[in-house]
C-alpha atoms as a PDB file:
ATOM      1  CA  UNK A   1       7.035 -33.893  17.240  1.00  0.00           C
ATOM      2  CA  UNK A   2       5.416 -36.697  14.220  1.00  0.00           C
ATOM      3  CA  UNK A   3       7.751 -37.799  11.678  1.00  0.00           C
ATOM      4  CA  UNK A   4       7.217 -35.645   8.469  1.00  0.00           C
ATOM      5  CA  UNK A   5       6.183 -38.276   5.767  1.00  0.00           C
ATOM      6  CA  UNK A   6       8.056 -37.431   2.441  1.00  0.00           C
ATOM      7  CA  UNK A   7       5.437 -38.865   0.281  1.00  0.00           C
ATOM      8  CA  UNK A   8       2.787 -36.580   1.644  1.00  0.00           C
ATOM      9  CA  UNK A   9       4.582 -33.443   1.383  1.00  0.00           C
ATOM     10  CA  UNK A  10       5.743 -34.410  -2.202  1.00  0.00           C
ATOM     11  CA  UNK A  11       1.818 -35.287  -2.919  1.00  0.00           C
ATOM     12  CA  UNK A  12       0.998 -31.842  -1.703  1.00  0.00           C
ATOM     13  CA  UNK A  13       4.035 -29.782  -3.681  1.00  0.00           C
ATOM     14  CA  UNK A  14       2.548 -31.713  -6.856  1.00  0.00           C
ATOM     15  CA  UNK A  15      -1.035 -30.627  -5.830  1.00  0.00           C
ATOM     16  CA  UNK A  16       0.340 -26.453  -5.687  1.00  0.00           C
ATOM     17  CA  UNK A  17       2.234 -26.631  -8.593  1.00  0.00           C
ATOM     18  CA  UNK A  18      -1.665 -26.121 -10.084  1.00  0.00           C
ATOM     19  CA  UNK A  19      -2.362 -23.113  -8.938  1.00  0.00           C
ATOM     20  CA  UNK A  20      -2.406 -20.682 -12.136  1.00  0.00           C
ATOM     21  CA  UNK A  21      -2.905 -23.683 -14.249  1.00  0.00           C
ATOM     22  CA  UNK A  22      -6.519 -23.939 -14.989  1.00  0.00           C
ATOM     23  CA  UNK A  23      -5.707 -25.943 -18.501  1.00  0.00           C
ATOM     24  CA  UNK A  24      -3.991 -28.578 -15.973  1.00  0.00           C
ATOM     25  CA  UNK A  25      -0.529 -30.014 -16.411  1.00  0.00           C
ATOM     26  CA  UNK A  26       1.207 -32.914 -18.234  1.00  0.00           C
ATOM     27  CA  UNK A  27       3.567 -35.372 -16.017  1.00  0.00           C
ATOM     28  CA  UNK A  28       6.592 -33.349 -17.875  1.00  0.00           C
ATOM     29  CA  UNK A  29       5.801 -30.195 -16.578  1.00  0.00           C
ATOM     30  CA  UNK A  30       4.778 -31.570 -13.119  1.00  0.00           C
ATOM     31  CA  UNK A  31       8.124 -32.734 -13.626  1.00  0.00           C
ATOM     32  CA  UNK A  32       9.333 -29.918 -14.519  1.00  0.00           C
ATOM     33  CA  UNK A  33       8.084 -27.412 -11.753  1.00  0.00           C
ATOM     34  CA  UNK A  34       8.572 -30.292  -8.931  1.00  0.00           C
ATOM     35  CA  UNK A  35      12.120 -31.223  -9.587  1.00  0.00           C
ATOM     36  CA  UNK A  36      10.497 -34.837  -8.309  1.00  0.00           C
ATOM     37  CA  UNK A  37      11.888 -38.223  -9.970  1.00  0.00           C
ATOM     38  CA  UNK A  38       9.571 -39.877 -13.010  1.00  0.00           C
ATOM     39  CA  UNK A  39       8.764 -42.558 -10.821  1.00  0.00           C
ATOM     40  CA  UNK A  40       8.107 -40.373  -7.932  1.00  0.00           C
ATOM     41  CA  UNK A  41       5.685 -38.571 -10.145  1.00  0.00           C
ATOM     42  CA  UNK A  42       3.872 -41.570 -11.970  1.00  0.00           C
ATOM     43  CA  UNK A  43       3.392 -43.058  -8.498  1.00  0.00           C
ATOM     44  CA  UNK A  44       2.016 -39.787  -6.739  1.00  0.00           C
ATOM     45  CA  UNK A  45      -0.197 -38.835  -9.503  1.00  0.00           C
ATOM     46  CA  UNK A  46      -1.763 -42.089 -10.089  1.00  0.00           C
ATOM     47  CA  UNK A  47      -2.724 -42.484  -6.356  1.00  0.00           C
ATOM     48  CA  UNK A  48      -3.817 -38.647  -6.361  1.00  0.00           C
ATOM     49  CA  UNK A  49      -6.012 -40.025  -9.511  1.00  0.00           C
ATOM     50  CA  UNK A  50      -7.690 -43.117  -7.664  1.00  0.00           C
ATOM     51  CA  UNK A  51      -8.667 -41.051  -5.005  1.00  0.00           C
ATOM     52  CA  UNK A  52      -9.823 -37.975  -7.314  1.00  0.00           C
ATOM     53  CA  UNK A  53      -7.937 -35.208  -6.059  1.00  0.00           C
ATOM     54  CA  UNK A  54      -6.539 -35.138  -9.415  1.00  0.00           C
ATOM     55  CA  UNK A  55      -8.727 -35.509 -12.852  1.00  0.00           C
ATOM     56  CA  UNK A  56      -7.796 -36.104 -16.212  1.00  0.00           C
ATOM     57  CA  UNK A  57      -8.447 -33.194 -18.828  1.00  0.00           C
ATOM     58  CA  UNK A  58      -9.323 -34.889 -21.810  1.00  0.00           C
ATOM     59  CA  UNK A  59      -9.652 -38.938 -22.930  1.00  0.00           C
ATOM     60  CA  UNK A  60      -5.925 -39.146 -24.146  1.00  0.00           C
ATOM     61  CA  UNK A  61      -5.112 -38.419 -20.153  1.00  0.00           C
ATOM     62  CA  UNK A  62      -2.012 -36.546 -21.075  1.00  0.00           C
ATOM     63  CA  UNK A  63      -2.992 -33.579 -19.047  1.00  0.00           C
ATOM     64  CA  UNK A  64      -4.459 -33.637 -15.013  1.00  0.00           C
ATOM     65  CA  UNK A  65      -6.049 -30.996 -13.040  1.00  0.00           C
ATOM     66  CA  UNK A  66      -7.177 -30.692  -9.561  1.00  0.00           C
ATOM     67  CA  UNK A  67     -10.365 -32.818  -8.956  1.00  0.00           C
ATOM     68  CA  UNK A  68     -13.305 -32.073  -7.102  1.00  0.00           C
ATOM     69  CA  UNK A  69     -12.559 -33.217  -3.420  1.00  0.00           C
ATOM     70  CA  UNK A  70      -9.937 -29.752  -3.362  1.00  0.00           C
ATOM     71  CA  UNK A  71     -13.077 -28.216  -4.496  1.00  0.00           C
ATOM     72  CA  UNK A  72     -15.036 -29.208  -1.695  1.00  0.00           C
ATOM     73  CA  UNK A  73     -12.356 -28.581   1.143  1.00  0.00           C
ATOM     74  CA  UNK A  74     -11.952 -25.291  -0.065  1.00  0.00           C
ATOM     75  CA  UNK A  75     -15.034 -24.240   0.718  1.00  0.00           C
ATOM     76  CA  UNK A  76     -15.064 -25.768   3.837  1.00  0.00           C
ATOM     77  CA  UNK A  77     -11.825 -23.837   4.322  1.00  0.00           C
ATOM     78  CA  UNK A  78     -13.923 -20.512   3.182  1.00  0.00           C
ATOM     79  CA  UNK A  79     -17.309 -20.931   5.710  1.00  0.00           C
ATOM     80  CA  UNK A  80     -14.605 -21.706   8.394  1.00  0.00           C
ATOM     81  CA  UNK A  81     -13.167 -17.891   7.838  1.00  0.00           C
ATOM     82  CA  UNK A  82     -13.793 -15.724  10.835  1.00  0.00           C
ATOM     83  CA  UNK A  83     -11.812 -12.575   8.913  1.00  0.00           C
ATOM     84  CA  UNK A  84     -11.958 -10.323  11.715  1.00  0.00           C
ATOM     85  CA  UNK A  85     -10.878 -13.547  14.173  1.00  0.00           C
ATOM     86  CA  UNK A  86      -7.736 -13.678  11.611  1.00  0.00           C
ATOM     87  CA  UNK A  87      -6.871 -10.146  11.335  1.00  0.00           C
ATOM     88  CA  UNK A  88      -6.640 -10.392  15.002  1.00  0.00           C
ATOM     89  CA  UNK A  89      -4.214 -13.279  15.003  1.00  0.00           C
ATOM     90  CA  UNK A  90      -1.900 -11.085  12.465  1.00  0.00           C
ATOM     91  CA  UNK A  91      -2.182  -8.393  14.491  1.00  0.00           C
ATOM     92  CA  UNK A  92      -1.237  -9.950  17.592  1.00  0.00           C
ATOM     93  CA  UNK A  93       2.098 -11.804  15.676  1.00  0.00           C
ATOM     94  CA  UNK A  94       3.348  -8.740  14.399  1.00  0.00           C
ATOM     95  CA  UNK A  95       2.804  -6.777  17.374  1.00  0.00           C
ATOM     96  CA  UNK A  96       4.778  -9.086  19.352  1.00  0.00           C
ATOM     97  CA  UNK A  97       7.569  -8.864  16.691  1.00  0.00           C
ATOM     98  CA  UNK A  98       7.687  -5.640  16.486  1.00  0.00           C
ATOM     99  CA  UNK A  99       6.816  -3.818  19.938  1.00  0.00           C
ATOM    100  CA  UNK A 100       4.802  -1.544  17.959  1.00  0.00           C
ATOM    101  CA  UNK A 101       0.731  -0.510  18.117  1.00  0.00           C
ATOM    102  CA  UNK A 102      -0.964  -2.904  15.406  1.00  0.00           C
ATOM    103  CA  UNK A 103      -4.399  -1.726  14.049  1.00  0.00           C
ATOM    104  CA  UNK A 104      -6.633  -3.402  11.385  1.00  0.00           C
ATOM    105  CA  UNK A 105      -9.925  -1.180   9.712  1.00  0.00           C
ATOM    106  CA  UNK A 106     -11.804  -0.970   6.582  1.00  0.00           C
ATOM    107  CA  UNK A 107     -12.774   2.200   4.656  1.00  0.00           C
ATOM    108  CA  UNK A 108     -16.470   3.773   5.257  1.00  0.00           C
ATOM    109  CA  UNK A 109     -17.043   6.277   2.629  1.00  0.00           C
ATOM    110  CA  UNK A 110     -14.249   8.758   3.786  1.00  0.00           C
ATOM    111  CA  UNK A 111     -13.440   7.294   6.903  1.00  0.00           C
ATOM    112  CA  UNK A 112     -11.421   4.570   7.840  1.00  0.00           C
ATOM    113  CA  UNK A 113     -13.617   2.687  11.243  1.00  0.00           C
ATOM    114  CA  UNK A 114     -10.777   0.801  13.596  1.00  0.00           C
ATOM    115  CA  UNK A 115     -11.788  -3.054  13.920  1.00  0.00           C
ATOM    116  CA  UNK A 116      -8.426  -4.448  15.583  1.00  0.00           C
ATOM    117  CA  UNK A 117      -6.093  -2.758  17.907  1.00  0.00           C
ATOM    118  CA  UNK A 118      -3.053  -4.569  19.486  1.00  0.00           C
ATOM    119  CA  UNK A 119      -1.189  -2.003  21.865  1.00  0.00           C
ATOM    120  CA  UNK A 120       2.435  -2.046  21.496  1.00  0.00           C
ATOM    121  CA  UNK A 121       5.052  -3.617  24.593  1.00  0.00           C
ATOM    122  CA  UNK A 122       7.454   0.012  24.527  1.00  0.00           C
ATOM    123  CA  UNK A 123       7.497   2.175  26.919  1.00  0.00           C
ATOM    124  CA  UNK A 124       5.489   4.712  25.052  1.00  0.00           C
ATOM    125  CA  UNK A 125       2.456   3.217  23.314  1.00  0.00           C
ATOM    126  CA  UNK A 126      -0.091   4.038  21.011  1.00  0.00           C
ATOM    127  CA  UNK A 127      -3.720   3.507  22.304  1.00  0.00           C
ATOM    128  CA  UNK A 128      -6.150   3.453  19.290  1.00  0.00           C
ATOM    129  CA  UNK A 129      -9.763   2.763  20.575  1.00  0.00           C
ATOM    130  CA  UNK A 130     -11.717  -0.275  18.546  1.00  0.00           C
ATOM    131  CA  UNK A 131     -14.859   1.470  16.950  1.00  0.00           C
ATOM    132  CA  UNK A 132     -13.454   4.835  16.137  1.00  0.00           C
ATOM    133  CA  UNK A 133     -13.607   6.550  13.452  1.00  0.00           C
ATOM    134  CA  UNK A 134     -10.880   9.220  11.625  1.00  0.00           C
ATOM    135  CA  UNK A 135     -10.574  10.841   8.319  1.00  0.00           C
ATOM    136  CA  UNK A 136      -9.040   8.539   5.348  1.00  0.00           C
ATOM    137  CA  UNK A 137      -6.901  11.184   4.353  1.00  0.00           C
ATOM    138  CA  UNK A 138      -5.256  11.974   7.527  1.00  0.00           C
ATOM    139  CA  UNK A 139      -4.475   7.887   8.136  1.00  0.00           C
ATOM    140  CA  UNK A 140      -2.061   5.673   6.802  1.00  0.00           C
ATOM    141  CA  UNK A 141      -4.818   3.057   6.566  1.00  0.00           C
ATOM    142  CA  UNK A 142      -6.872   5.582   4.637  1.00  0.00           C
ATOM    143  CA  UNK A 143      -4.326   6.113   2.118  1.00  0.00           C
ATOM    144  CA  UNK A 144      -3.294   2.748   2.050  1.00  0.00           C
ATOM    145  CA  UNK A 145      -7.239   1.912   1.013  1.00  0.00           C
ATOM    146  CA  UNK A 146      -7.931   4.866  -1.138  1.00  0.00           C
ATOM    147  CA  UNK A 147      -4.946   4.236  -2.797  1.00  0.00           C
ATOM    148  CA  UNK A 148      -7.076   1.153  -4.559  1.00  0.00           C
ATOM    149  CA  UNK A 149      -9.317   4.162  -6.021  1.00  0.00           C
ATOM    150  CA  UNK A 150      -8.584   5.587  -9.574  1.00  0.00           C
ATOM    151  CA  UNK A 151      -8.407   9.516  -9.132  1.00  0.00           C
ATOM    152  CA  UNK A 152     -12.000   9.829 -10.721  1.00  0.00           C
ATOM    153  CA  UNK A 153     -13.628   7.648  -7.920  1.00  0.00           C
ATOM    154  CA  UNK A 154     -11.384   9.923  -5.385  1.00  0.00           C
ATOM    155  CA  UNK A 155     -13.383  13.007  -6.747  1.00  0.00           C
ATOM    156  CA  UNK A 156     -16.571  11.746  -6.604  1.00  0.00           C
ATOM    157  CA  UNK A 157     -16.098   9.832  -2.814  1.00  0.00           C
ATOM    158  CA  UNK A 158     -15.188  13.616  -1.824  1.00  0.00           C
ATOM    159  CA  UNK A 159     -18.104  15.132  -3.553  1.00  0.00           C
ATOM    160  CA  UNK A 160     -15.612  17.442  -5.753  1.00  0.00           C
ATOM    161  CA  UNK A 161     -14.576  19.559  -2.479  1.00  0.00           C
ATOM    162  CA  UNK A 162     -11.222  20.728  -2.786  1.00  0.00           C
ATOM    163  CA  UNK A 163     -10.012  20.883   0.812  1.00  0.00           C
ATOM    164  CA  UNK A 164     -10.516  18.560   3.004  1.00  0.00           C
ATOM    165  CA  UNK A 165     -10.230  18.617   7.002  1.00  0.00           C
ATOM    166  CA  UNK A 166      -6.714  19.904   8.857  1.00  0.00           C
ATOM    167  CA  UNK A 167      -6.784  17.350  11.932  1.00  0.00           C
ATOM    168  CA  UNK A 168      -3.193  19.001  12.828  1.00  0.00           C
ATOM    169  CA  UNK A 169      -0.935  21.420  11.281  1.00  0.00           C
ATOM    170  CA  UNK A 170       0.741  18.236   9.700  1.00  0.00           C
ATOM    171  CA  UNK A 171      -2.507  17.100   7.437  1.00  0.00           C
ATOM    172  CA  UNK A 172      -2.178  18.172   4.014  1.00  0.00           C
ATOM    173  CA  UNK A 173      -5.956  19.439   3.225  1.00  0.00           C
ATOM    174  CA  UNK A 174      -6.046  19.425  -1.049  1.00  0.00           C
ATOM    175  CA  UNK A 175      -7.493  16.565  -2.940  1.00  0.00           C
ATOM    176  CA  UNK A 176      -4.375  17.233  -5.774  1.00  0.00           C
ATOM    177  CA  UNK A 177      -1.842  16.331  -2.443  1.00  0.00           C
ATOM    178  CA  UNK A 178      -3.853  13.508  -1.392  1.00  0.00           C
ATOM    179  CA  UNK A 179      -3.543  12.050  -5.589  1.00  0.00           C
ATOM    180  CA  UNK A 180       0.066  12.518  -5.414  1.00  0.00           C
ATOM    181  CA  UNK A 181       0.318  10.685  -2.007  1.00  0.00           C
ATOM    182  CA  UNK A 182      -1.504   7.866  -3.354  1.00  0.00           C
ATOM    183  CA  UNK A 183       0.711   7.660  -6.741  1.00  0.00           C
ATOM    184  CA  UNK A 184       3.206   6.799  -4.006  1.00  0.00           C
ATOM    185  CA  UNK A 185       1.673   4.660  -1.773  1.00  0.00           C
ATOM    186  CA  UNK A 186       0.625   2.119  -5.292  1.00  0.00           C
ATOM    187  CA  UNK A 187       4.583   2.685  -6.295  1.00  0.00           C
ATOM    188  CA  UNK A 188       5.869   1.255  -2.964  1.00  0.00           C
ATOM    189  CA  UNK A 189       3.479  -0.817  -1.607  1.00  0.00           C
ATOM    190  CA  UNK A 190       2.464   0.898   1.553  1.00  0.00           C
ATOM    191  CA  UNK A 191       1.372   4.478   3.277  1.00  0.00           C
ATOM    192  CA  UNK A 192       2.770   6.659   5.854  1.00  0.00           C
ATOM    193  CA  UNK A 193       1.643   9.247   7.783  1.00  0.00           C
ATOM    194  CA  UNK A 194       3.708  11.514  10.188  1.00  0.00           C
ATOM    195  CA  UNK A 195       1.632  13.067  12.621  1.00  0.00           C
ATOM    196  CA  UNK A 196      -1.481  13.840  10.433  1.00  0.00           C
ATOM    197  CA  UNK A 197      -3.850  12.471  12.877  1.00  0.00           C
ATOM    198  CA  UNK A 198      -1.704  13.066  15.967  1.00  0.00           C
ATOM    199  CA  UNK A 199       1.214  15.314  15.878  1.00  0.00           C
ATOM    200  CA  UNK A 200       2.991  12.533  18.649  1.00  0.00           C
ATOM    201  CA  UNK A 201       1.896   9.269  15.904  1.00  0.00           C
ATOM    202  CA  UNK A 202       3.980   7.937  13.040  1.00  0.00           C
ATOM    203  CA  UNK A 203       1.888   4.906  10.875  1.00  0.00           C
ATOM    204  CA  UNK A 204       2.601   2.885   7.738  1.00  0.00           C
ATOM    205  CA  UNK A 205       0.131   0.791   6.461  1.00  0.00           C
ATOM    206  CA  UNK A 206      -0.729  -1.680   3.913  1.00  0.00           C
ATOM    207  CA  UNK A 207      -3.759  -3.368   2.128  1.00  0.00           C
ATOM    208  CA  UNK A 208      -5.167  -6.788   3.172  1.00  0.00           C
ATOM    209  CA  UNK A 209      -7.113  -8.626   0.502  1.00  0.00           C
ATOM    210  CA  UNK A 210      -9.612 -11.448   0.368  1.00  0.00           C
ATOM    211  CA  UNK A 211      -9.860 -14.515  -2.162  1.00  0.00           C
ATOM    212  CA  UNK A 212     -11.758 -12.102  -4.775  1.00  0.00           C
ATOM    213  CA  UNK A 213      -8.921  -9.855  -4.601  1.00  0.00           C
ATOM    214  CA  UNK A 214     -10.647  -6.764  -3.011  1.00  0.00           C
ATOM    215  CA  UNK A 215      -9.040  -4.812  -0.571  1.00  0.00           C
ATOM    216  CA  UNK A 216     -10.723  -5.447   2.362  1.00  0.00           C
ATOM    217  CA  UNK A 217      -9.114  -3.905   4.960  1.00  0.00           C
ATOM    218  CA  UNK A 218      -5.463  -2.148   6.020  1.00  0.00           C
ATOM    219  CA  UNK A 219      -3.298  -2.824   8.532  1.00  0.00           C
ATOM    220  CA  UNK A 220      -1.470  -0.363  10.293  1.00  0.00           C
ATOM    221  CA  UNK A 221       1.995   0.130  12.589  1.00  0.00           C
ATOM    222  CA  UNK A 222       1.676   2.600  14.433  1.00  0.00           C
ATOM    223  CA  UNK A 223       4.305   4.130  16.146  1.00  0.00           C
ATOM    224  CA  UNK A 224       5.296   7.526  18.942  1.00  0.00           C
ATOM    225  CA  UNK A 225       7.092  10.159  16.677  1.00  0.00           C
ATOM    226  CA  UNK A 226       9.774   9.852  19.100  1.00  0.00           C
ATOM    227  CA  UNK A 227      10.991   6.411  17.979  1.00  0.00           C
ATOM    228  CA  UNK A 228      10.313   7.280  14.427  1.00  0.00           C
ATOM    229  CA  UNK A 229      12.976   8.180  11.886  1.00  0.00           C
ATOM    230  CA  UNK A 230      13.526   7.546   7.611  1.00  0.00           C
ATOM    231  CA  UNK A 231      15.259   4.292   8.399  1.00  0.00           C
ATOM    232  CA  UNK A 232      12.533   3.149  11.412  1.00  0.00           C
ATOM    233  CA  UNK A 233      10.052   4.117   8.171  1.00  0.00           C
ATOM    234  CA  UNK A 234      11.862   1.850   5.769  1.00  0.00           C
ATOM    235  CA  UNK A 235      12.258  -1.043   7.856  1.00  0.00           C
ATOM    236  CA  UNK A 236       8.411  -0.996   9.093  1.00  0.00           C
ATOM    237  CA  UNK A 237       7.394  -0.225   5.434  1.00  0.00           C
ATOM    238  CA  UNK A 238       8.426  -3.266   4.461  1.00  0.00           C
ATOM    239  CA  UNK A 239       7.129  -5.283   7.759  1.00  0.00           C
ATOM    240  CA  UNK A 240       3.734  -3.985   6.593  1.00  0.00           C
ATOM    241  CA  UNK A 241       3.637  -5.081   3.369  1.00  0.00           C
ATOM    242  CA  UNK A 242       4.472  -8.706   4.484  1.00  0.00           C
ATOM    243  CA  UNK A 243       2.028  -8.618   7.496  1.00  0.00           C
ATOM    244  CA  UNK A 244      -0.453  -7.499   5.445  1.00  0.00           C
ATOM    245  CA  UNK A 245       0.431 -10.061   2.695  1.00  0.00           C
ATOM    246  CA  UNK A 246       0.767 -12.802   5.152  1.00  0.00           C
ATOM    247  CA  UNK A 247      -2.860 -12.021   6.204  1.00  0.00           C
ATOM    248  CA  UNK A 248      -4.259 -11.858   2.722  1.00  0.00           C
ATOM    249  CA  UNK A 249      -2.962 -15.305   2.065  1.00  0.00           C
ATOM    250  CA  UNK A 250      -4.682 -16.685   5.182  1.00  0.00           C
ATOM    251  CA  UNK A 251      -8.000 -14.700   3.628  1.00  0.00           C
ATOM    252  CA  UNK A 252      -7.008 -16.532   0.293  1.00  0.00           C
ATOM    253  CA  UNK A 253      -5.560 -13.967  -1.764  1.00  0.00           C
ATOM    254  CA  UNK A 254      -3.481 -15.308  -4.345  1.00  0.00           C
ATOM    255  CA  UNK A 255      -2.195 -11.837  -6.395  1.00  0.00           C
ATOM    256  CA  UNK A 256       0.242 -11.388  -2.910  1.00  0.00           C
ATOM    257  CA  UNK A 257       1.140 -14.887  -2.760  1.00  0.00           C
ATOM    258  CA  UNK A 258       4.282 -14.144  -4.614  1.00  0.00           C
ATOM    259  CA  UNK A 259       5.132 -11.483  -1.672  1.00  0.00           C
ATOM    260  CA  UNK A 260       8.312 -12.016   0.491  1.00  0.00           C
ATOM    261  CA  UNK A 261       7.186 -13.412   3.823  1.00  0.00           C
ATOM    262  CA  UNK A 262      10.212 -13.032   5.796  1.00  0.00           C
ATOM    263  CA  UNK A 263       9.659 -13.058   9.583  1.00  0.00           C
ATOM    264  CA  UNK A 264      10.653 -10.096  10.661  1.00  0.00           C
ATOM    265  CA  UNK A 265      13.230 -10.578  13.743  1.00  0.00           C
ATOM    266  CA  UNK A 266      12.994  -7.088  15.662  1.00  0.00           C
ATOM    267  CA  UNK A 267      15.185  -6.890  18.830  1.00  0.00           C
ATOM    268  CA  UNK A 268      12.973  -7.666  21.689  1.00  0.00           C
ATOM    269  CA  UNK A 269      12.298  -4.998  24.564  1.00  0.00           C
ATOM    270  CA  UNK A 270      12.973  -5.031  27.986  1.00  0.00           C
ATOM    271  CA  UNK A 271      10.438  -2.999  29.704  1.00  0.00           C
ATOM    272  CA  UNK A 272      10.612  -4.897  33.273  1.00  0.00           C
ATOM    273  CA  UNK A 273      12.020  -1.101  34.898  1.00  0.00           C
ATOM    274  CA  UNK A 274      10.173   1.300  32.530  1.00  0.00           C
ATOM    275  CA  UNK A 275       6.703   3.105  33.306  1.00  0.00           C
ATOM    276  CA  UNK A 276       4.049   2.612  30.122  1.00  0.00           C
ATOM    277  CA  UNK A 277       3.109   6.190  28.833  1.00  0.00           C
ATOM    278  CA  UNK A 278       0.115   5.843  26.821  1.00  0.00           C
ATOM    279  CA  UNK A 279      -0.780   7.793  23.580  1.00  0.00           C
ATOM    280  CA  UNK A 280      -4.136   8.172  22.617  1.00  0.00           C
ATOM    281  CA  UNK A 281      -4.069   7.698  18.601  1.00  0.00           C
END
């Protein structure tokens, strides 16, 4: 493996200390939020200066922002963005992590459309075909989504209706439930769903969002109700939320970038003598 260089990766903590701070910064509170040495900073800002990463605010030069050339590479960053090609990536980490079905999809009126699927390594799996389509209110991902609505956008996307579609015995069919679910889900950070869909499937989901903030899509963990339980919920509730945050930071998202990104370390499985049962989701 290279050397690390110090001086770059001090350059670089200087250039992030910026971001929130579109009136720029004085060499103090670089300083400040760095925890680098005077000199240090005098040294790396004036370089960062010459080569115009970094610009003065005004004439008295007590203040510096980030310069054009970050400009620039960020948008080379942006045209480079296959999102799709990404939310593949994420689901293919955390699916490894956590043995688990991974699924990415984006809300079409009142459905949620499946984009990514990454079938789980357990013995039992969840199968959940690319291309389909299923009811927002029955999904995790569909509540997750929705759950960016305000309750008078919920009425109109359902046309005022006041009971929507049983899948199974398990999918609550009044537009009051599905408000109260969604008060949850924006309390917590994520959705479930216990066999709503699939009387056998267990999900929690969370949103992903781009670099204008939107929710763009939700990822899912889906998981056989036999494996499921309140504390399997808990712990993949929170895996969710920082997949899903991880993602939106590699969309450029900055309103998760404050999220914990933890690796999750799941115990791996051993499935060399176990027959694969699939579950179609």
């Amino acid at each position: 493996m290279s050397r690390i260089v110090t001086a770059v990766t001090r350059a670089l903590s200087i250039l992030e200390v910026f971001e929130g701070e579109p009136g720029g910064l004085s060499a103090a509170e670089i300083r400040e939020k760095t925890g680098l040495p005077r000199s240090t900073i005098h040294d790396l800002v004036g370089t960062l200066l010459a080569c115009g990463y970094l610009e003065r605010v005004d004439r008295d030069g007590r203040k510096v922002r980030l310069g054009v050339p970050l400009f620039r590479l960020g948008n080379v960053y942006q045209e480079q963005l296959d999102t799709l090609a990404e939310a593949r990536l994420a689901a293919d980490a955390l699916a490894e992590k956590v043995g688990e079905t991974l699924n990415v999809g984006h809300l079409d009126g009142t459905w949620v459309v499946y984009l990514v699927s990454v079938e789980g390594s357990g013995p039992v799996r969840v199968v959940s075909p690319v291309g389909k389509r299923k009811p927002a209110h029955a999904t995790a991902m569909g509540k997750a989504l929705l759950s960016e609505l305000p309750d008078g956008a919920i009425d109109a996307l359902y046309g005022g209706v006041r009971q929507l579609e049983a899948v199974t015995a398990h999918t609550l069919t009044s537009i009051g439930a599905l408000k109260e679910q969604l008060k949850a889900v924006r309390m917590r950070g994520y959705a479930v769903e216990r066999g709503e869909v699939n009387e056998a499937v267990a999900c929690v989901a969370a949103v992903v969002r781009d670099r204008t903030e939107a929710a763009v899509y939700a990822m899912s963990i889906a998981v056989p109700i036999a494996r499921w339980s309140p504390e399997r919920e808990d712990e993949l509730g929170q895996v969710i939320r920082e997949g899903a945050a991880r993602l939106s930071h590699r969309l450029g998202s900055l309103s998760l970038a404050d999220e914990t990104y933890t690796a999750f370390r799941g115990e791996g499985h051993d499935l060399s003598a176990t027959e694969r049962i699939e579950i179609a989701e």
